[in-house]
C-alpha atoms as a PDB file:
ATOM      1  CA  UNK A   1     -66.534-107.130  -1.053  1.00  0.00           C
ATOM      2  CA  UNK A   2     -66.252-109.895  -3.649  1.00  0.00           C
ATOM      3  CA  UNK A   3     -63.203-111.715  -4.747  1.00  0.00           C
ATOM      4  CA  UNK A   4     -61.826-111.012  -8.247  1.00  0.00           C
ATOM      5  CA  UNK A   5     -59.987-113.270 -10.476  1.00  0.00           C
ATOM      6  CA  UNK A   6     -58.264-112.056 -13.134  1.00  0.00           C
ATOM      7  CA  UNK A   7     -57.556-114.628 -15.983  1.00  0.00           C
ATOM      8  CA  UNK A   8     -55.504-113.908 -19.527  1.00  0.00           C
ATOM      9  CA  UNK A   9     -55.895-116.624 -22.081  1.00  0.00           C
ATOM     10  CA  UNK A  10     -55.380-116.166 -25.800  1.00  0.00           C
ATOM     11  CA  UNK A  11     -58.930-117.341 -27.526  1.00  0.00           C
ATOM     12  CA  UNK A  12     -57.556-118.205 -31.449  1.00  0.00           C
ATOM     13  CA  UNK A  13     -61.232-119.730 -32.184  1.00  0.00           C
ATOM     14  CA  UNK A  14     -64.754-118.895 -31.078  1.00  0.00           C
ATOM     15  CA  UNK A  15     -64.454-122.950 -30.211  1.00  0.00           C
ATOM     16  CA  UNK A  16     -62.156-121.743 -27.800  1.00  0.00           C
ATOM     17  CA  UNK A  17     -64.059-119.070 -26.466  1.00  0.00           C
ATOM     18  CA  UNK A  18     -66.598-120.926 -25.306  1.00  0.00           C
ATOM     19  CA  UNK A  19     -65.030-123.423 -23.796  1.00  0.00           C
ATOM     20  CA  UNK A  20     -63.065-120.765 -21.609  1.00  0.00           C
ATOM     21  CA  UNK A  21     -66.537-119.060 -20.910  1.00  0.00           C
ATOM     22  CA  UNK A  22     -67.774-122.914 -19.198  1.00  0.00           C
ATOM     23  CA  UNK A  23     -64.304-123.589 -17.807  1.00  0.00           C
ATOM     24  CA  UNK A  24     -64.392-120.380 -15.723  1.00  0.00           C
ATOM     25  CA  UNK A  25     -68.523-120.986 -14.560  1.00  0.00           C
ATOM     26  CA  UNK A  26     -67.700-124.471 -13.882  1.00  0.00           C
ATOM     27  CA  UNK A  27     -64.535-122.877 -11.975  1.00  0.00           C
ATOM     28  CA  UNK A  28     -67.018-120.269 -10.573  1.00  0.00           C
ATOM     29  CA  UNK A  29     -69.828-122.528  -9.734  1.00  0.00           C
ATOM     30  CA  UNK A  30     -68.012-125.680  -8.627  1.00  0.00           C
ATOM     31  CA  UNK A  31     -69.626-127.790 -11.216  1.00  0.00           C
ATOM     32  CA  UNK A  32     -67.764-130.296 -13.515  1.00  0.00           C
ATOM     33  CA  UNK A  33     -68.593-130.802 -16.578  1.00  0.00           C
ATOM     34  CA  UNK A  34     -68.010-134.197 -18.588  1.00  0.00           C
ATOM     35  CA  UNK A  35     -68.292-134.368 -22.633  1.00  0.00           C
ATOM     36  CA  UNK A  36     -71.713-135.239 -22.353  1.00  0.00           C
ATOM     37  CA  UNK A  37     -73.488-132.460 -19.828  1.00  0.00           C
ATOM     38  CA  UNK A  38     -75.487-130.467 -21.624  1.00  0.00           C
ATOM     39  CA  UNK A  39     -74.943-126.778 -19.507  1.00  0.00           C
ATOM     40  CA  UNK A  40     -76.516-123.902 -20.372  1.00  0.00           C
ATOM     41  CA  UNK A  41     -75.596-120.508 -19.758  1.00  0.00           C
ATOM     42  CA  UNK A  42     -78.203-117.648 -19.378  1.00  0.00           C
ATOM     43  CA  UNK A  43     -77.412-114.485 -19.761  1.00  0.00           C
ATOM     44  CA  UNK A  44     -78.766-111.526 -18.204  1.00  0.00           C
ATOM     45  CA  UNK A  45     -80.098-108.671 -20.284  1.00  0.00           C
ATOM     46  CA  UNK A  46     -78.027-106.233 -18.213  1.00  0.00           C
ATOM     47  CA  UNK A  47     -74.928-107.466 -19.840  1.00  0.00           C
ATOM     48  CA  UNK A  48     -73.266-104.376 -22.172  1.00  0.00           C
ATOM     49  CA  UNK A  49     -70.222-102.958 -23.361  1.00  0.00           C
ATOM     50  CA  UNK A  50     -69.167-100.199 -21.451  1.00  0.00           C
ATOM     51  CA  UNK A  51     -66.637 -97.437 -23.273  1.00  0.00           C
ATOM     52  CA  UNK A  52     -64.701 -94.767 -20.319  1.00  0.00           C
ATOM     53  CA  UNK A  53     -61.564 -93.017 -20.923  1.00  0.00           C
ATOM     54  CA  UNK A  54     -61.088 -94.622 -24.056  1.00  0.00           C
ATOM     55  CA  UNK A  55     -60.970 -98.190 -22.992  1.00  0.00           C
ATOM     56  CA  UNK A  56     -64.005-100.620 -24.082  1.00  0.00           C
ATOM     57  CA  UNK A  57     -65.092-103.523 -21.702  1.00  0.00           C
ATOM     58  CA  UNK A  58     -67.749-105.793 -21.675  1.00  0.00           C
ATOM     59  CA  UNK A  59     -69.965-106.915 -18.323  1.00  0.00           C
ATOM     60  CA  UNK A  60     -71.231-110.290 -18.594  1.00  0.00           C
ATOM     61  CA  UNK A  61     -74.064-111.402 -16.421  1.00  0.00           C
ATOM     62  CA  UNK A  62     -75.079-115.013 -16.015  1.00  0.00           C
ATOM     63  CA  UNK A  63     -76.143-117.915 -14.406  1.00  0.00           C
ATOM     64  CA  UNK A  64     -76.514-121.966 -15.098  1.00  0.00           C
ATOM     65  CA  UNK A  65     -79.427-122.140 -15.916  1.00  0.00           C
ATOM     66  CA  UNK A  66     -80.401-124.203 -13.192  1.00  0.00           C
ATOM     67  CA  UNK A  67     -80.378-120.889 -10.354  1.00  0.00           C
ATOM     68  CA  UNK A  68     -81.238-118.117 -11.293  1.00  0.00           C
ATOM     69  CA  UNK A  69     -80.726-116.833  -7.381  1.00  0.00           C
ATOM     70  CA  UNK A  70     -76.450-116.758  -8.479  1.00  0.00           C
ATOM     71  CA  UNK A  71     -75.635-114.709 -11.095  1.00  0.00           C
ATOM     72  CA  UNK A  72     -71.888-114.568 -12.369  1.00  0.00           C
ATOM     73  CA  UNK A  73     -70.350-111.177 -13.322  1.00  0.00           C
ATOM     74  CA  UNK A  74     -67.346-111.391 -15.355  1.00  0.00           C
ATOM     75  CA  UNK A  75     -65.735-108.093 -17.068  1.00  0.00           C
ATOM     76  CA  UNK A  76     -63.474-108.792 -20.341  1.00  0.00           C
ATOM     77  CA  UNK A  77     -61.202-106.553 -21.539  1.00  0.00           C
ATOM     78  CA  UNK A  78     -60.512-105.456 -24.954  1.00  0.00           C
ATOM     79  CA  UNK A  79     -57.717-107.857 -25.105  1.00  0.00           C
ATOM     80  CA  UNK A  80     -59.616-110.710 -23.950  1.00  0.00           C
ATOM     81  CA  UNK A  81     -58.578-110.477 -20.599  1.00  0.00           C
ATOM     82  CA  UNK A  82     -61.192-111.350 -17.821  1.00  0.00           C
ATOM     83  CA  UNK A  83     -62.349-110.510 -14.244  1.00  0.00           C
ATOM     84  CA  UNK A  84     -64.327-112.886 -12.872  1.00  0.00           C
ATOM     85  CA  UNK A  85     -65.788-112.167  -9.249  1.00  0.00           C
ATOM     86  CA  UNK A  86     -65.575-115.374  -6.946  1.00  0.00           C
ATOM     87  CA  UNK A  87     -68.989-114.673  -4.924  1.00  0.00           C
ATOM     88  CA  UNK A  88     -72.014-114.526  -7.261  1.00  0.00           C
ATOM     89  CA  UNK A  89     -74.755-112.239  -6.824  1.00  0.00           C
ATOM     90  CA  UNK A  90     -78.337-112.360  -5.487  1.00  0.00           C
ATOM     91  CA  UNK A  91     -79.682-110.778  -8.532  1.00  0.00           C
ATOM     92  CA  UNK A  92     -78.408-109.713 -12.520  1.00  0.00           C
ATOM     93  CA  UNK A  93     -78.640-106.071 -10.936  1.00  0.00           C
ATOM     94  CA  UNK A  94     -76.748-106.340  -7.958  1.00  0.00           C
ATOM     95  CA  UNK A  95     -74.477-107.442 -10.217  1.00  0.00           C
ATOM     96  CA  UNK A  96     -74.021-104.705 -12.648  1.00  0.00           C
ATOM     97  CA  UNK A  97     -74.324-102.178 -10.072  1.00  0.00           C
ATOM     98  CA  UNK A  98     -71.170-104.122  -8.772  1.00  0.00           C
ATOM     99  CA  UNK A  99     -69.549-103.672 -11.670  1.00  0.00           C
ATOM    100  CA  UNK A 100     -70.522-100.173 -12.698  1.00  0.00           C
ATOM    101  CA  UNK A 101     -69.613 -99.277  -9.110  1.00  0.00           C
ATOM    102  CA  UNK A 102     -66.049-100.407  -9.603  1.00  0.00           C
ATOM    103  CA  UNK A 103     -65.558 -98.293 -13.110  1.00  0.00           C
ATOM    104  CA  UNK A 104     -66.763 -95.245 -10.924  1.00  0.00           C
ATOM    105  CA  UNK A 105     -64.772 -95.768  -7.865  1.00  0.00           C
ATOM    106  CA  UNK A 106     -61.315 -97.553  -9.447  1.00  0.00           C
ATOM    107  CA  UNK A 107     -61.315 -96.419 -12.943  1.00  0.00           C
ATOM    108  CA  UNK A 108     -62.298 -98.707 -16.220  1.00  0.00           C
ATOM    109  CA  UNK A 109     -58.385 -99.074 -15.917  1.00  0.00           C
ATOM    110  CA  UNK A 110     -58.692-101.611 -13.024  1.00  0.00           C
ATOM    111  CA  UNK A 111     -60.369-104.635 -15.222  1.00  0.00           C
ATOM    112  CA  UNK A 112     -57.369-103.982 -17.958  1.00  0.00           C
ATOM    113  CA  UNK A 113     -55.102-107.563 -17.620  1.00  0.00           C
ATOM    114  CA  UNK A 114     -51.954-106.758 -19.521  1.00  0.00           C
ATOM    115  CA  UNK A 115     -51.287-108.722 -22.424  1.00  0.00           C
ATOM    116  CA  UNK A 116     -48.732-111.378 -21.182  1.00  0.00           C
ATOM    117  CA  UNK A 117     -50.097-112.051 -17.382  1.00  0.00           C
ATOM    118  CA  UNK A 118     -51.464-114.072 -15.573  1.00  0.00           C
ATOM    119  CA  UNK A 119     -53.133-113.845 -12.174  1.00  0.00           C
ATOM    120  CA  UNK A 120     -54.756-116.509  -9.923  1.00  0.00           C
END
């Protein structure tokens, strides 16, 4: 079983966004990043938006760029809240059967972070 993290940040710009996207792979991967890295993140073509029992989230599948043999899931909530698993995966469909597995077995419900939370 992998670890989850669940993160809440409030994202006012898309600046913002996606700086919290390479904060949480450098987090995930162990890399750090100075002002000068150029890092790029590729994303799977499994990623989607998945809609159950009213409730929208989206899957995000990635890796660095530089390994394609770990690939990242994180789920985001309609909020902007995100689950980010701690192991990656061996491929971008291991990893979306991860997640898709989860919706089935614990309910869409499980990747909601409410609003004014945070967990580590």
């Amino acid at each position: 079983m992998h670890t989850l993290w669940k993160l809440s940040r409030p994202r006012p710009a898309q600046v913002g966004v996606f700086w919290y996207r390479i904060s949480a792979v450098a987090a995930i991967t162990g890399k750090i990043l100075g002002m000068d890295d150029e890092y790029e993140i590729v994303m799977s073509p499994l990623s989607r938006k998945v809609t159950k029992d009213g409730f929208t989230v989206e899957i995000m599948i990635y890796h660095d760029g530089d390994d394609d043999d770990e690939w990242h899931l994180e789920v985001v909530d309609q909020e902007e809240g995100s689950t980010v698993w701690d192991d990656p995966f061996p491929t971008d469909q291991a990893a979306l059967d991860e997640a898709m597995r989860t919706i089935e077995e614990e309910g869409i419900a499980t990747f909601l972070v409410p609003p004014d939370s945070t967990l580590h």
